[in-house]
PDB file of N, CA and C in Angstrom:
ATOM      1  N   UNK A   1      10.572  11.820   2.562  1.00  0.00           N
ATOM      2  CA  UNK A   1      10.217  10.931   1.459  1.00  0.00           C
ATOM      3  C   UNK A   1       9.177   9.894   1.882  1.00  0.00           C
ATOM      4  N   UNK A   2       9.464   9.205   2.973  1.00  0.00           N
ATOM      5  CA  UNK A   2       8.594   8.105   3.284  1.00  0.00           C
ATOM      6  C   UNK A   2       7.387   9.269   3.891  1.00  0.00           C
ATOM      7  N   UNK A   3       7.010  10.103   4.423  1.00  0.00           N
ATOM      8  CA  UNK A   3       6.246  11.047   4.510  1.00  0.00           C
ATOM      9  C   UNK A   3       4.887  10.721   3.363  1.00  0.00           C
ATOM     10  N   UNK A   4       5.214  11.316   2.114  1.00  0.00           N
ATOM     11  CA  UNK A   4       5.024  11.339   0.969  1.00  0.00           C
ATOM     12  C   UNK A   4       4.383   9.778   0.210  1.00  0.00           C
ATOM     13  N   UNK A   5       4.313   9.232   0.537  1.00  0.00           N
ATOM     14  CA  UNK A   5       4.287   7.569  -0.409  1.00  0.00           C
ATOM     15  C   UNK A   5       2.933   7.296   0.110  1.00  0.00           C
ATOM     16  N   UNK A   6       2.056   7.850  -0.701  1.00  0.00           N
ATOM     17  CA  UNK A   6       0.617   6.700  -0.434  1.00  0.00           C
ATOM     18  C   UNK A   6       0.317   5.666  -0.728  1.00  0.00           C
ATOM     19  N   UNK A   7       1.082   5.017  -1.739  1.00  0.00           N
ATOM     20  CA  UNK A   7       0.747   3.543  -1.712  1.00  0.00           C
ATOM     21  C   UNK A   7       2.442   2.820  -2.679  1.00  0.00           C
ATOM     22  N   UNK A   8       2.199   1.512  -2.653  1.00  0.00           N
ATOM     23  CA  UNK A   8       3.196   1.278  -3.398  1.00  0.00           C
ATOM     24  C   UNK A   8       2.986  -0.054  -4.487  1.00  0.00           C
ATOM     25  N   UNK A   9       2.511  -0.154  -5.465  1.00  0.00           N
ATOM     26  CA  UNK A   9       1.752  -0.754  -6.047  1.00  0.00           C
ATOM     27  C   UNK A   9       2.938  -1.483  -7.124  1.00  0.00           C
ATOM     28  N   UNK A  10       2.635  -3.103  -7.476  1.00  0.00           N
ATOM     29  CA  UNK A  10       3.894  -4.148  -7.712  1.00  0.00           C
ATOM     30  C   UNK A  10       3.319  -4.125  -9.592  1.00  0.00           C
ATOM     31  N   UNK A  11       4.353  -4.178 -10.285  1.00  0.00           N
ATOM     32  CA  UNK A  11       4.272  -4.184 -11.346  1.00  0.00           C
ATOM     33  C   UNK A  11       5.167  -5.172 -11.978  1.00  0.00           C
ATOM     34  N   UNK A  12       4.748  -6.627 -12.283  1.00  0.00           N
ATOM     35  CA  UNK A  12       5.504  -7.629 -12.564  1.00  0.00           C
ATOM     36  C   UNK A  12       7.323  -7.521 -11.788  1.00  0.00           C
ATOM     37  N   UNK A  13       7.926  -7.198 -12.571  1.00  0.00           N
ATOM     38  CA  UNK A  13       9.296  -7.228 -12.040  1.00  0.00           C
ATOM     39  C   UNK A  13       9.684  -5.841 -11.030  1.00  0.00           C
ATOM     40  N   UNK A  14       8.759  -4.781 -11.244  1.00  0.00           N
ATOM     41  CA  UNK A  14       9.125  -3.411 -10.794  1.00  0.00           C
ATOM     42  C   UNK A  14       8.266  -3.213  -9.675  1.00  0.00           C
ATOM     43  N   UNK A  15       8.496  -2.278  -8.645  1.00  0.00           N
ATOM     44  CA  UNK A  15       7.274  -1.841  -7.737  1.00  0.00           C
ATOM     45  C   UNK A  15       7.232  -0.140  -8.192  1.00  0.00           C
ATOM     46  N   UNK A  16       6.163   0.082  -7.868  1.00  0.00           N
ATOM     47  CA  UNK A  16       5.698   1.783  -8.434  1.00  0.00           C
ATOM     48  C   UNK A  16       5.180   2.225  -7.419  1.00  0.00           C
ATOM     49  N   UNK A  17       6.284   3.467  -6.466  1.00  0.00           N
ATOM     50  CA  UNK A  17       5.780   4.003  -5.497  1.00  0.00           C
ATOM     51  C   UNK A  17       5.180   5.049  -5.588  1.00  0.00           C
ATOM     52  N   UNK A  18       4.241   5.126  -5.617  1.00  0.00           N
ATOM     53  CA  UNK A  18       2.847   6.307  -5.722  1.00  0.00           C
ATOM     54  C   UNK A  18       3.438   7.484  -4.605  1.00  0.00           C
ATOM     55  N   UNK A  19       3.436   8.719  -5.086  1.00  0.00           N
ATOM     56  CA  UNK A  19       3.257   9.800  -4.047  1.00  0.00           C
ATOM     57  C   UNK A  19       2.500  11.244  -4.845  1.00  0.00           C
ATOM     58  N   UNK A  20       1.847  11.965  -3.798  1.00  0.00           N
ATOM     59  CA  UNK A  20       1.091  13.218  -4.432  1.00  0.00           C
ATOM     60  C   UNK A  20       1.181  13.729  -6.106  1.00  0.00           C
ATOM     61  N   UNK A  21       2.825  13.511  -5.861  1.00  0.00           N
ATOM     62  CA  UNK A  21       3.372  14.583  -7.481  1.00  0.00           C
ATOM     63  C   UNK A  21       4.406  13.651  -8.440  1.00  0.00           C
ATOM     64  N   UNK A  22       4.565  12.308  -8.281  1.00  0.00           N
ATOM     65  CA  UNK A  22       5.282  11.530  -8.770  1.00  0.00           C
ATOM     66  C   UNK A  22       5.051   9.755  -8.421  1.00  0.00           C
ATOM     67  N   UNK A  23       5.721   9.265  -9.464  1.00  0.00           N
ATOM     68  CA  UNK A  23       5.648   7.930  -9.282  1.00  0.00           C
ATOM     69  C   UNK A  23       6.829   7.444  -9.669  1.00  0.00           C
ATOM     70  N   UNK A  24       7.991   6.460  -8.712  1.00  0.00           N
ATOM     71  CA  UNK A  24       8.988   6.324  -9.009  1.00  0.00           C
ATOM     72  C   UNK A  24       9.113   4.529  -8.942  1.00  0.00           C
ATOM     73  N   UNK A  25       9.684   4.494  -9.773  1.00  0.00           N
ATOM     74  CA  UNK A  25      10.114   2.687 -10.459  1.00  0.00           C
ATOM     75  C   UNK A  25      11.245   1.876  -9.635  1.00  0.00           C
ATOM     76  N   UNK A  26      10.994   1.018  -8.942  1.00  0.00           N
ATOM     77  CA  UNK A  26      11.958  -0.090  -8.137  1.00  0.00           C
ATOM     78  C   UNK A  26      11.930  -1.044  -8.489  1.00  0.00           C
ATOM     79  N   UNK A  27      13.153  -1.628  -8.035  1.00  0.00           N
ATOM     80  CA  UNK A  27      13.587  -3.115  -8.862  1.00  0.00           C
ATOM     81  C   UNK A  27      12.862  -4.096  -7.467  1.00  0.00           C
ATOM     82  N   UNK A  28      13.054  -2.715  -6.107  1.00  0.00           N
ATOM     83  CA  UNK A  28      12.594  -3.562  -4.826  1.00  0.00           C
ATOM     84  C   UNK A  28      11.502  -4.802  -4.597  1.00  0.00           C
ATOM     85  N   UNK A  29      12.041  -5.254  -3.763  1.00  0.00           N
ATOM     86  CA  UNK A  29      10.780  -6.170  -3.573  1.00  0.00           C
ATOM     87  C   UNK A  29       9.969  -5.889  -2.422  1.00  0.00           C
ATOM     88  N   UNK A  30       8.420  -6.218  -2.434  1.00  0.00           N
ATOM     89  CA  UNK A  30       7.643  -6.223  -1.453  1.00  0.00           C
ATOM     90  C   UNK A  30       8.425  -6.509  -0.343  1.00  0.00           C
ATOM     91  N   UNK A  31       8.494  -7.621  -0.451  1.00  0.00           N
ATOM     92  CA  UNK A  31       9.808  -8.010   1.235  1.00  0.00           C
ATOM     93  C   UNK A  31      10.639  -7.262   2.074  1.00  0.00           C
ATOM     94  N   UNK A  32      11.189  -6.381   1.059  1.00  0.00           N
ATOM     95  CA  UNK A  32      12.552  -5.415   1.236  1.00  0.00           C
ATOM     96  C   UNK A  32      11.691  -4.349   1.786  1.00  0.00           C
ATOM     97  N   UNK A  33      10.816  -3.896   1.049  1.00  0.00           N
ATOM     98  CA  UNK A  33       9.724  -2.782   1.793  1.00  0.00           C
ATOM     99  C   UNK A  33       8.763  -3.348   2.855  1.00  0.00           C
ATOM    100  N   UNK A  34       8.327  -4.335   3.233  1.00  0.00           N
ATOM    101  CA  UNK A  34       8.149  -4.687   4.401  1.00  0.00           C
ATOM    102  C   UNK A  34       9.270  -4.653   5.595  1.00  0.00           C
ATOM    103  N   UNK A  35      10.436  -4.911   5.189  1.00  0.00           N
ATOM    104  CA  UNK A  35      11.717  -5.164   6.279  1.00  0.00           C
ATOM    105  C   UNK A  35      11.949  -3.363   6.630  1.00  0.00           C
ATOM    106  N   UNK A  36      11.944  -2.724   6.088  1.00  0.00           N
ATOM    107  CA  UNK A  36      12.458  -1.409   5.762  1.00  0.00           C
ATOM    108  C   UNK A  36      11.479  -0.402   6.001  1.00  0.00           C
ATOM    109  N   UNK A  37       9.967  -0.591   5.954  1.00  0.00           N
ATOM    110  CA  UNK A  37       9.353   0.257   6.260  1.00  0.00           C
ATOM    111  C   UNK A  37       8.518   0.045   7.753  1.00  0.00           C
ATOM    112  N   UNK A  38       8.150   0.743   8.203  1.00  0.00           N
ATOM    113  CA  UNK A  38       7.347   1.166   9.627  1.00  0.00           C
ATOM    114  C   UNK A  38       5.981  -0.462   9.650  1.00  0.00           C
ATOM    115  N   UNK A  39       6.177  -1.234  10.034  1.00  0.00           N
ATOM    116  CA  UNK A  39       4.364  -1.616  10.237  1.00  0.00           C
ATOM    117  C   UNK A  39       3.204  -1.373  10.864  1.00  0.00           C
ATOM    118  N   UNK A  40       3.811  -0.104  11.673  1.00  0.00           N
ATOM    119  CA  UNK A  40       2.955   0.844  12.196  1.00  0.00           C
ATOM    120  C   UNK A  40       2.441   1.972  10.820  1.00  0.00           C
ATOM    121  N   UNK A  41       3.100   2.067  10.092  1.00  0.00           N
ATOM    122  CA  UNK A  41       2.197   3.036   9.014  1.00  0.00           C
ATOM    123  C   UNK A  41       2.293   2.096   7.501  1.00  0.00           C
ATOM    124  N   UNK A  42       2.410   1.447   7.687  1.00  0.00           N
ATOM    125  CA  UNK A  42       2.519   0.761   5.986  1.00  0.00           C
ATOM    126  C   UNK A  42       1.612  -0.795   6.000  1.00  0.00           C
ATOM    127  N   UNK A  43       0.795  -1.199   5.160  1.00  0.00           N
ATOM    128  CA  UNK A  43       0.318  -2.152   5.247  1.00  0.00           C
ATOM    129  C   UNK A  43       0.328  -2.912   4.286  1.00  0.00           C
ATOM    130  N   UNK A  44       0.113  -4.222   3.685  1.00  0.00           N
ATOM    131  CA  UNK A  44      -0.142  -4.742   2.701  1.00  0.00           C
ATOM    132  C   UNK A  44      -1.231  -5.216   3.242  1.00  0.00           C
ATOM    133  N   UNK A  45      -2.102  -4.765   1.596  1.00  0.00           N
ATOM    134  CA  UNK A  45      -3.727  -5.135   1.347  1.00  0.00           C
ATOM    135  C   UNK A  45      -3.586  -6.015   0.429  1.00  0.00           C
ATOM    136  N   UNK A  46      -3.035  -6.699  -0.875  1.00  0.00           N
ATOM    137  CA  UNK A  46      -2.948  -6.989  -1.912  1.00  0.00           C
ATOM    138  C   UNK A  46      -1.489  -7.610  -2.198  1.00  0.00           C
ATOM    139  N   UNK A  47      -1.684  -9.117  -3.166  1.00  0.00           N
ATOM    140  CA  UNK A  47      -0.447  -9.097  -3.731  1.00  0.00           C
ATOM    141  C   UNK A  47       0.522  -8.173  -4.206  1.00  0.00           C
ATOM    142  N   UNK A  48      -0.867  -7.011  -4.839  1.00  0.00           N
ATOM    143  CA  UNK A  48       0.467  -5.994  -5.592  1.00  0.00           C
ATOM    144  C   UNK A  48       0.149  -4.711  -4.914  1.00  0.00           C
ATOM    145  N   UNK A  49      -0.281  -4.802  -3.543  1.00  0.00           N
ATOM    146  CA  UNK A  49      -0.737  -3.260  -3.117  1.00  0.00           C
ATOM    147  C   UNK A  49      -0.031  -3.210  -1.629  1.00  0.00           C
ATOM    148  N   UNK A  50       1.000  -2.455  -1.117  1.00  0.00           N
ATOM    149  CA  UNK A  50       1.034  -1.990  -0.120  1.00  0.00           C
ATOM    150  C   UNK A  50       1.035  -0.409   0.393  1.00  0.00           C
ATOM    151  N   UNK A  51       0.254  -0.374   1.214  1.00  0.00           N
ATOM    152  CA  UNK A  51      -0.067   1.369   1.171  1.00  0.00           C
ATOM    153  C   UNK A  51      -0.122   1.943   2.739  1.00  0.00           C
ATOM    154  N   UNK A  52       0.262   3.609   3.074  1.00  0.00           N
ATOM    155  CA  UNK A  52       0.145   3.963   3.833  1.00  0.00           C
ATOM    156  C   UNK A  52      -1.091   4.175   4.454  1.00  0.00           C
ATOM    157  N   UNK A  53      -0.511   3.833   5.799  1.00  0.00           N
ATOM    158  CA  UNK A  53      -2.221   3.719   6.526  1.00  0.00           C
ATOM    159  C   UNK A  53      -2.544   4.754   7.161  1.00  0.00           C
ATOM    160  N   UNK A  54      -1.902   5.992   7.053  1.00  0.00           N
ATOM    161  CA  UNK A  54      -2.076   7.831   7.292  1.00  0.00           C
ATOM    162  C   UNK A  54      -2.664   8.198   5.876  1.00  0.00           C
ATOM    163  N   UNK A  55      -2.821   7.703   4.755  1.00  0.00           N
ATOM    164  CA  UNK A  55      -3.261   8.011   3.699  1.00  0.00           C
ATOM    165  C   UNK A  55      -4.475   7.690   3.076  1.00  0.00           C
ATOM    166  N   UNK A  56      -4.626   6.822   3.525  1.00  0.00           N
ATOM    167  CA  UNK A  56      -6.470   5.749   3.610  1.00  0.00           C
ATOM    168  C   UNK A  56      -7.356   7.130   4.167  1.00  0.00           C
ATOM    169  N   UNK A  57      -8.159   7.131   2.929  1.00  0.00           N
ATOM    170  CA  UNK A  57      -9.520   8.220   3.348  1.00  0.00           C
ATOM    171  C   UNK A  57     -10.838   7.422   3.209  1.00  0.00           C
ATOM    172  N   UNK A  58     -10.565   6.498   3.213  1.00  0.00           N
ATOM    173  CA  UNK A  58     -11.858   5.210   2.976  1.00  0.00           C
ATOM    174  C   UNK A  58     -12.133   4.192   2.731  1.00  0.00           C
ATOM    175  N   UNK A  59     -12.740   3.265   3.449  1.00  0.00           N
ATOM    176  CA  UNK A  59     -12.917   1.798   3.211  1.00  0.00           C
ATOM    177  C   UNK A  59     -14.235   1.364   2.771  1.00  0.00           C
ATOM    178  N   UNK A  60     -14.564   1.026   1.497  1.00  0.00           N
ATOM    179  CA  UNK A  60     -15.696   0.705   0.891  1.00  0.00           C
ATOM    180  C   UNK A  60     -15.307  -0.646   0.036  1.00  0.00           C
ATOM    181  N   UNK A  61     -16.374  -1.640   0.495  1.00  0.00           N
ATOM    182  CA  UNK A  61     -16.817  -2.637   0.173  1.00  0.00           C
ATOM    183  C   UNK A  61     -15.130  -3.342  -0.357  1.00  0.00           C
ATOM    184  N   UNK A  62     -14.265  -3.675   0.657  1.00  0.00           N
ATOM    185  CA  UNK A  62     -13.412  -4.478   0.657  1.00  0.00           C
ATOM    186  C   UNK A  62     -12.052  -3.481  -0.532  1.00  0.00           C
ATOM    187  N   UNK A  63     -12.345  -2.002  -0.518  1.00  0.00           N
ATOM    188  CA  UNK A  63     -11.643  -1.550  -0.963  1.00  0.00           C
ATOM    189  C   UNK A  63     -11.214  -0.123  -0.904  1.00  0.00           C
ATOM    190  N   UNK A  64      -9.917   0.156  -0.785  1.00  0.00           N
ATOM    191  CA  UNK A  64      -9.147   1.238  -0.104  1.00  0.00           C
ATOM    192  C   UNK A  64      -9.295   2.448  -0.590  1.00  0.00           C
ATOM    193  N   UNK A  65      -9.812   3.725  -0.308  1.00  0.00           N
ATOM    194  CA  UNK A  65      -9.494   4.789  -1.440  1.00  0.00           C
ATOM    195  C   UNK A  65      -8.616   5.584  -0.660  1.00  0.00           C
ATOM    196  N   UNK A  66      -7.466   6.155  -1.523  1.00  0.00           N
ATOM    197  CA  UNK A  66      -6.516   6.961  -1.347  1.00  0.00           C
ATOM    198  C   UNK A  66      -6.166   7.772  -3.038  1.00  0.00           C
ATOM    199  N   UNK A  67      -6.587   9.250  -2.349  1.00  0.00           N
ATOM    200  CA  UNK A  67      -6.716  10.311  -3.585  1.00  0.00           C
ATOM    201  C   UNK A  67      -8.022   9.571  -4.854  1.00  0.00           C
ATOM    202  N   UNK A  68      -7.233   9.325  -5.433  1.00  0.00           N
ATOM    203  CA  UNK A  68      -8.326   9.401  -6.929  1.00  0.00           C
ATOM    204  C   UNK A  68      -8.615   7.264  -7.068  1.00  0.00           C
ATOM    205  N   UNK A  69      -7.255   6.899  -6.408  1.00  0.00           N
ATOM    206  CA  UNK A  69      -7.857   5.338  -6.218  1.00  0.00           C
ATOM    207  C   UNK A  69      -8.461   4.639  -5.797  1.00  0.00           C
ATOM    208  N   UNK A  70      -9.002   3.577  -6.708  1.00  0.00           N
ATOM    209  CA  UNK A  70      -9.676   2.332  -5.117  1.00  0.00           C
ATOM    210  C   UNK A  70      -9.206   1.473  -5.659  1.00  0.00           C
ATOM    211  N   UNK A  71      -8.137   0.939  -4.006  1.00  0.00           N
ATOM    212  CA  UNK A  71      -7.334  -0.366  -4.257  1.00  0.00           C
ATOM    213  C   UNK A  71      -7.721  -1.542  -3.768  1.00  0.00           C
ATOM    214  N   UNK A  72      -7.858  -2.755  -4.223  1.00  0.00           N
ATOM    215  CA  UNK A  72      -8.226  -3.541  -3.979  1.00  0.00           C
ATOM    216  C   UNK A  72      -7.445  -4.133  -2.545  1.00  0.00           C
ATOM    217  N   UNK A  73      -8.538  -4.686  -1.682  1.00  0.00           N
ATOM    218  CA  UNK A  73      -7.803  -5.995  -0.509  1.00  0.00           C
ATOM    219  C   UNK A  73      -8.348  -7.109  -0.839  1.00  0.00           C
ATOM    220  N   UNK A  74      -7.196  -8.030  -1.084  1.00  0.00           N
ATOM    221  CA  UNK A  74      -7.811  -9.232  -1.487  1.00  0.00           C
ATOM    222  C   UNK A  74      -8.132 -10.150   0.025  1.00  0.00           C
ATOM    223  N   UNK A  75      -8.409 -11.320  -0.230  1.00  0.00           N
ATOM    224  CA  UNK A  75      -8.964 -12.158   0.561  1.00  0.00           C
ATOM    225  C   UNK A  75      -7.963 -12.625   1.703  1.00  0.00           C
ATOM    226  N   UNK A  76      -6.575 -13.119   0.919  1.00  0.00           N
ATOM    227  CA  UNK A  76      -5.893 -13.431   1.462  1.00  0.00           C
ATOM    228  C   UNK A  76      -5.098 -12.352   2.460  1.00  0.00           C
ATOM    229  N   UNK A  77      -4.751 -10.701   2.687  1.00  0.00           N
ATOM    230  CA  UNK A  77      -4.364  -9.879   3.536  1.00  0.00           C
ATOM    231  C   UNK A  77      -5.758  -9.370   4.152  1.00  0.00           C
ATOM    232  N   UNK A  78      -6.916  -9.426   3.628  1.00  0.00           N
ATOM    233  CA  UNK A  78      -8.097  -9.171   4.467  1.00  0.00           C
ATOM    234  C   UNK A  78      -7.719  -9.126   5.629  1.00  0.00           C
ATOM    235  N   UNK A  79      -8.065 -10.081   6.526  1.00  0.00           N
ATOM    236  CA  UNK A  79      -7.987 -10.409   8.228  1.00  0.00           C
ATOM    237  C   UNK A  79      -6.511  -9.290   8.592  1.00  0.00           C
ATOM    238  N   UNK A  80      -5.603  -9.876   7.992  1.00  0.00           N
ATOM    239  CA  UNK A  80      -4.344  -9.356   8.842  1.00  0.00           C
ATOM    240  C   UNK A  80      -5.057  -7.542   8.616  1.00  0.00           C
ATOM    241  N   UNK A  81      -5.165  -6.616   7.306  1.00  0.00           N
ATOM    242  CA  UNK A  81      -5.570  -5.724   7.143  1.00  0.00           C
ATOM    243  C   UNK A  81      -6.336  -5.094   7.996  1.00  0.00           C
ATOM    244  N   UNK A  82      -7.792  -5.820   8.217  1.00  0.00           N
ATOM    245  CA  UNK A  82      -8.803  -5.026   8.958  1.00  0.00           C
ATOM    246  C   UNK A  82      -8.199  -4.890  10.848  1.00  0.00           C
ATOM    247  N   UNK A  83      -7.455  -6.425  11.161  1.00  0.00           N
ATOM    248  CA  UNK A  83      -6.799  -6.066  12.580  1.00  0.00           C
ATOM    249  C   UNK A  83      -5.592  -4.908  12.998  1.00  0.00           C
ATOM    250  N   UNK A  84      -5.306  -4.804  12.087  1.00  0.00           N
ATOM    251  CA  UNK A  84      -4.430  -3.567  12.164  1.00  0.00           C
ATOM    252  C   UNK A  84      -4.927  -2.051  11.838  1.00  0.00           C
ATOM    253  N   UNK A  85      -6.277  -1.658  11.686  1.00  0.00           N
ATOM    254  CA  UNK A  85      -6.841  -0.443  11.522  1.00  0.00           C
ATOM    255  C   UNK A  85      -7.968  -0.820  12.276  1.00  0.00           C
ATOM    256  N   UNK A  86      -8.118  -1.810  13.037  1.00  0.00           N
ATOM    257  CA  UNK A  86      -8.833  -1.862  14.192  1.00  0.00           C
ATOM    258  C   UNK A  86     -10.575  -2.027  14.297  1.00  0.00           C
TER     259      UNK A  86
END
């Protein structure tokens, strides 16, 4: 499952975990998926964007593409972002 999850994107009260063939609805919080997932493969770019960093096929002009998206990094996870993909 965690395999599978290219990004996980925050939707007011819900988070929406993106994968290839589905998108599934959590009450979770960013936090809980920071505590719980790898920080070796998971990153937060964005208030409402945290995404796998085996899934990133491109970084253009301050923004992520994975499959058909481009997700924004805002200003504030910038720095931490770019030091961790080196």
């Amino acid at each position: 499952m965690l395999a599978d999850i290219l990004f996980i994107e925050g939707m007011r009260d819900y988070r929406c975990i993106h994968t290839p063939t589905s998108k599934i609805l959590t009450q979770q919080t960013f936090g809980s998926f920071e505590e719980q997932l790898l920080p070796s493969q998971f990153v937060r770019i964005h208030k409402s964007y945290m995404v796998s960093l085996s899934k990133i096929e491109s970084i253009e002009k301050h923004r992520v593409k994975i499959g058909k998206e481009l997700l924004p990094v805002s200003e504030s996870y910038r720095d931490g972002f770019y030091k961790r993909i080196g």
